[in-house]
C-alpha atoms as a PDB file:
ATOM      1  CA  UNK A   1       0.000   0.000   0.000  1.00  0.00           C
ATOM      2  CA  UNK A   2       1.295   2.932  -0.818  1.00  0.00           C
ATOM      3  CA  UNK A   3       2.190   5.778   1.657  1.00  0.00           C
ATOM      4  CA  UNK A   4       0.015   8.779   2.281  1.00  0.00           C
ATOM      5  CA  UNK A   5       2.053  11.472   0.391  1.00  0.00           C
ATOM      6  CA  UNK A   6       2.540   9.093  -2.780  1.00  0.00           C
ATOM      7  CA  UNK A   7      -1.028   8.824  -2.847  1.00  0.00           C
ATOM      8  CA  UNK A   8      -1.581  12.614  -2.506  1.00  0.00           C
ATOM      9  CA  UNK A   9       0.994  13.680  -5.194  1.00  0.00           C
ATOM     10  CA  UNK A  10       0.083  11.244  -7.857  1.00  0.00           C
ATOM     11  CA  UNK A  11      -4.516  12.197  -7.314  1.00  0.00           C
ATOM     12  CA  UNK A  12      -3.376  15.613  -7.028  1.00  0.00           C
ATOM     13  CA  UNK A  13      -1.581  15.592 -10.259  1.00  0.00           C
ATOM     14  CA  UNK A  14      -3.262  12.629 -12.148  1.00  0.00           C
ATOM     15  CA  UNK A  15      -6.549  15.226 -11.572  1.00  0.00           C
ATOM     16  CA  UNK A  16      -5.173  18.104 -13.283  1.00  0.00           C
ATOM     17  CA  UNK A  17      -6.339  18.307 -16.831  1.00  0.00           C
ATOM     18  CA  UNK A  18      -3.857  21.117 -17.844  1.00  0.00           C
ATOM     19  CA  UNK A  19      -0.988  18.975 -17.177  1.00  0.00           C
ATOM     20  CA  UNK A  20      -2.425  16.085 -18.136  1.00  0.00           C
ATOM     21  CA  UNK A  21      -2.074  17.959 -21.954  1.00  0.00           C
ATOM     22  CA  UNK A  22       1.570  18.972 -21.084  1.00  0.00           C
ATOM     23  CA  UNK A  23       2.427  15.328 -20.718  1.00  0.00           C
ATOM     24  CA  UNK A  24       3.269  12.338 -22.978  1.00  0.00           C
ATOM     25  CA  UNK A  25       0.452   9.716 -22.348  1.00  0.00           C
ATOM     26  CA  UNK A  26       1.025   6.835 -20.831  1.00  0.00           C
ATOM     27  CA  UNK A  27      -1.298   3.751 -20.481  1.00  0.00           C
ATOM     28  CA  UNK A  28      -5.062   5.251 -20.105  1.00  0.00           C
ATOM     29  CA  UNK A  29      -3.769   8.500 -18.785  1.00  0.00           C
ATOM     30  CA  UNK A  30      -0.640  10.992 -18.585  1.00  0.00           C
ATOM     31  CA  UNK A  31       3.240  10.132 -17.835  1.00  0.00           C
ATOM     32  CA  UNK A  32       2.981  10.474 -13.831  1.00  0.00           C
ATOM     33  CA  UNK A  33       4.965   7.725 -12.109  1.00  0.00           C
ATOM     34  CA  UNK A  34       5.613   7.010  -8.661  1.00  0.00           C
ATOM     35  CA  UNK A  35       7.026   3.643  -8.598  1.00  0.00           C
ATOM     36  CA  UNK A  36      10.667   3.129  -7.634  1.00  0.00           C
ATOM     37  CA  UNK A  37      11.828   3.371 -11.561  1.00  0.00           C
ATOM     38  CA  UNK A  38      10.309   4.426 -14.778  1.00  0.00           C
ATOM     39  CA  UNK A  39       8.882   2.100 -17.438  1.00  0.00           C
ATOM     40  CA  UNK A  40      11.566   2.013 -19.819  1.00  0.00           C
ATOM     41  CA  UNK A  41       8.838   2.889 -22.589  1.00  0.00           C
ATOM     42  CA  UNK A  42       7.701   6.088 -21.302  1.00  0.00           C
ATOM     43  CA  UNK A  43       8.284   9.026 -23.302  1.00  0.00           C
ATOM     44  CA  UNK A  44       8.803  12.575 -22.346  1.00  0.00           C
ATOM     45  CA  UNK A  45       7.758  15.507 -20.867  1.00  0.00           C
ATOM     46  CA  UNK A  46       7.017  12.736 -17.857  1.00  0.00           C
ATOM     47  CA  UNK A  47       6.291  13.493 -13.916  1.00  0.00           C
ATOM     48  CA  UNK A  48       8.366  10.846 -11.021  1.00  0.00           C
ATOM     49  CA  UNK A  49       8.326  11.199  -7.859  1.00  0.00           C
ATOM     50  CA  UNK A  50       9.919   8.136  -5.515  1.00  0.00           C
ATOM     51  CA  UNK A  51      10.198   8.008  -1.771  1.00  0.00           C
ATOM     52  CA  UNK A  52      10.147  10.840   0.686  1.00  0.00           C
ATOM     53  CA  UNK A  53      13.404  12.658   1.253  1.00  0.00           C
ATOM     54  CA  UNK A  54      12.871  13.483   5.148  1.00  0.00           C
ATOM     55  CA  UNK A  55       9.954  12.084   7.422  1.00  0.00           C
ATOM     56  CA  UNK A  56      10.360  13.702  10.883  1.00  0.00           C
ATOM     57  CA  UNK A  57       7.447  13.933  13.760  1.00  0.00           C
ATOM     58  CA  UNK A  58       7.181  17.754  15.257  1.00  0.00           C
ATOM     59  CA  UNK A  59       5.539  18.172  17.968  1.00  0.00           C
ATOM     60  CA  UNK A  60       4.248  21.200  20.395  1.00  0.00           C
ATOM     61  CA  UNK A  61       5.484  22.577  23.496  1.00  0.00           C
ATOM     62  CA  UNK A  62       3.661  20.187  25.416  1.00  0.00           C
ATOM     63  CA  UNK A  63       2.354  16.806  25.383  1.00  0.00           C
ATOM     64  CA  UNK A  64      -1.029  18.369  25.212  1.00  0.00           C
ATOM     65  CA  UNK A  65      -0.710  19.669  21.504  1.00  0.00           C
ATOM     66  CA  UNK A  66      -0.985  17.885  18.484  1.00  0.00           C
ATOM     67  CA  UNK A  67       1.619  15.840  16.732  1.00  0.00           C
ATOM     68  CA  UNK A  68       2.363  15.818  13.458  1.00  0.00           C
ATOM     69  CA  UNK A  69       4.583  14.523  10.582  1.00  0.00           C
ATOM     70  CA  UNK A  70       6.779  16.676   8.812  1.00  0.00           C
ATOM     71  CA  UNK A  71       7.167  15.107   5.118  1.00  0.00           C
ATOM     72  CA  UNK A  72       9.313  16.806   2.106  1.00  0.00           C
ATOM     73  CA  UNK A  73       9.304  15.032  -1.438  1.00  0.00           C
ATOM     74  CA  UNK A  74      11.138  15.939  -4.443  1.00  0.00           C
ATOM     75  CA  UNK A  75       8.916  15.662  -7.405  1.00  0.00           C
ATOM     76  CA  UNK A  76      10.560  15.525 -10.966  1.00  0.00           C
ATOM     77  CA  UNK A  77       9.971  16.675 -14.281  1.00  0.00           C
ATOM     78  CA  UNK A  78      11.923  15.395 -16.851  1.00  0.00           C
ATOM     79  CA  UNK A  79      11.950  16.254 -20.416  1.00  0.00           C
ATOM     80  CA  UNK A  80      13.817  16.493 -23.619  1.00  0.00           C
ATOM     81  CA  UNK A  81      16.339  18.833 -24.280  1.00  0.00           C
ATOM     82  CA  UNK A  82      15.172  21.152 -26.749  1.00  0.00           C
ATOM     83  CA  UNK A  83      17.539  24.258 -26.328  1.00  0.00           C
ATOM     84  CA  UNK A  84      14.250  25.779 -25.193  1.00  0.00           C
ATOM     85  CA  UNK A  85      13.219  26.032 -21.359  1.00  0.00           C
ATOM     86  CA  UNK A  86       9.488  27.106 -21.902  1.00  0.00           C
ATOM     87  CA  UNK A  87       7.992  23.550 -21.861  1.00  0.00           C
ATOM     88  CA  UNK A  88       9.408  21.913 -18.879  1.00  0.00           C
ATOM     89  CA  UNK A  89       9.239  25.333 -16.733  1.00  0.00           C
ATOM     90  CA  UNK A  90       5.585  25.235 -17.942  1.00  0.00           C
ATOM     91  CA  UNK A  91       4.671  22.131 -16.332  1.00  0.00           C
ATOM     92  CA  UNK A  92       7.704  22.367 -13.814  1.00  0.00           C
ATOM     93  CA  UNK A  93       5.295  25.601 -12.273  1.00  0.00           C
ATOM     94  CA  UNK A  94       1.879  23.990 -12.994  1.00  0.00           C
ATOM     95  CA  UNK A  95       3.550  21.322 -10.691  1.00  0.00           C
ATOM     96  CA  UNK A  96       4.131  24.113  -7.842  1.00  0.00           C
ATOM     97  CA  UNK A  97       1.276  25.524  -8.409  1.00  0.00           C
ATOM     98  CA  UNK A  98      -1.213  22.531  -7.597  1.00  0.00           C
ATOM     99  CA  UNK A  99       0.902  22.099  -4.182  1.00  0.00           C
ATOM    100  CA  UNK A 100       1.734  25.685  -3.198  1.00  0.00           C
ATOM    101  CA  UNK A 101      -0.770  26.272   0.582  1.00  0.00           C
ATOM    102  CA  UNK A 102      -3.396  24.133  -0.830  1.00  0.00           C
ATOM    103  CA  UNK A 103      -4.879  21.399   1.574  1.00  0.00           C
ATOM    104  CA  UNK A 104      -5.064  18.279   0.022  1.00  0.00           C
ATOM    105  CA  UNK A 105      -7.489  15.779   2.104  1.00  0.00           C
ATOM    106  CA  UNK A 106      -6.884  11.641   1.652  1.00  0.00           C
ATOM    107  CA  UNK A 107      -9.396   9.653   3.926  1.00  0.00           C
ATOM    108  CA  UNK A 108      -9.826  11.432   7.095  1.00  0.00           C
ATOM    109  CA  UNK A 109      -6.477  13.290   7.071  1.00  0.00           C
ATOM    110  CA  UNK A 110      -5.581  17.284   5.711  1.00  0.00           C
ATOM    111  CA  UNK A 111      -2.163  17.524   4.190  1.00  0.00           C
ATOM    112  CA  UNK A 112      -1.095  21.369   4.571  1.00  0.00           C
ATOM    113  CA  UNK A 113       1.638  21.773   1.781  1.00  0.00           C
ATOM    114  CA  UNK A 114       4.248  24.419   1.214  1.00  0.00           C
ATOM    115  CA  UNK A 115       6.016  23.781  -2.839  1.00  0.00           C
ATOM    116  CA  UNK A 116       9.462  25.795  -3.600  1.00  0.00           C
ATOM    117  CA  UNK A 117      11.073  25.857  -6.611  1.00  0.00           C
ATOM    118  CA  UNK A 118      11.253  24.547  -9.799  1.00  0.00           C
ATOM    119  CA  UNK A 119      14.797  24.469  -9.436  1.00  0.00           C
ATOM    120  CA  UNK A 120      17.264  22.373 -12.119  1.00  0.00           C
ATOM    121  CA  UNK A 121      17.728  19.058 -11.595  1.00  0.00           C
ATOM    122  CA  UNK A 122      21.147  16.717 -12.174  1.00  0.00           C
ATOM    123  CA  UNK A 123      20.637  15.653 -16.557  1.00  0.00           C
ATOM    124  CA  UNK A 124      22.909  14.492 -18.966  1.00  0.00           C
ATOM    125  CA  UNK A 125      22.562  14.019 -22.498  1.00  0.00           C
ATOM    126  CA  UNK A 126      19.673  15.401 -24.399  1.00  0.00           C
ATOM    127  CA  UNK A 127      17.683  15.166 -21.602  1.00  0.00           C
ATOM    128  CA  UNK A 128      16.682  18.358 -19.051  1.00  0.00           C
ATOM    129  CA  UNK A 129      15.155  18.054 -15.664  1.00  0.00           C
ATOM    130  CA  UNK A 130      13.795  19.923 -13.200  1.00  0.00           C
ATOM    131  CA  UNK A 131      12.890  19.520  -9.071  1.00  0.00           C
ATOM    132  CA  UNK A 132       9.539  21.010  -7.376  1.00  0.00           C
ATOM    133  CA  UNK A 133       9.919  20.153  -3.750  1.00  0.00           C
ATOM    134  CA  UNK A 134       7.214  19.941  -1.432  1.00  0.00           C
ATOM    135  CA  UNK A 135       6.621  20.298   2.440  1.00  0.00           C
ATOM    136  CA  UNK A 136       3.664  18.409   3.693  1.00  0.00           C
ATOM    137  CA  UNK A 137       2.752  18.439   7.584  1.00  0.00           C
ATOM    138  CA  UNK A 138      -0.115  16.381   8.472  1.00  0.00           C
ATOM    139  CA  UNK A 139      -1.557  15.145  12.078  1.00  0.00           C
ATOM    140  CA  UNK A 140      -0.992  11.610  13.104  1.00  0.00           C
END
């Protein structure tokens, strides 16, 4: 089963029918992955995130208040090198966009999100990449 932010990131952007057109289809629907690797037959512009990067509980100043998990996930957009920047920065900030302070409810719990970036991402060979990281902090 997958974990609650995996689940969150891949409705919140499998939903969106603007970037669902800024996409290469895949299967019944656009090129959003969030298994550990990427079919090898996908085709670019594509969306992966994998894993969270930190998972840490905060809590208040006293046992009283409520605790929560802090969660921040890289999500990646990956796309082919074109010598131009406007497509991938296009769907790299749709990406922020859909996560910048907007709750995003799964089940019974609220996910309060925070995005930063896009921001370049490690590439190599006619391939360009970019990062949209995002803070989510949910009660437990």
């Amino acid at each position: 089963m997958p974990d609650i932010t995996t689940i969150a990131v891949f409705a919140v952007l499998d939903a969106d029918s603007v970037l669902a057109t800024l996409l290469a289809p895949f299967g019944s629907g656009a090129a959003i992955f969030t298994a550990k690797t990427v079919p090898p037959d996908a085709k670019r512009p594509y969306i992966w995130s994998y894993a969270d990067i930190t998972d840490q509980e905060a809590t208040g100043q006293s046992a009283k208040d409520i605790v929560c998990r802090e969660v921040v996930r890289d999500i990646w957009i990956v796309a082919d090198d074109t010598g131009s920047e406007d497509a991938i920065m296009e769907i790299a900030n749709r990406v922020r966009d859909l996560f910048h302070r907007i709750p995003i409810t799964i089940g019974s719990s609220t996910l309060l999100t925070l995005a930063s970036g896009p921001r370049v991402a490690p590439s190599k060979g006619e391939v360009t990449a970019r990062l949209v990281t995002i803070n989510f902090i949910y009660e437990v």
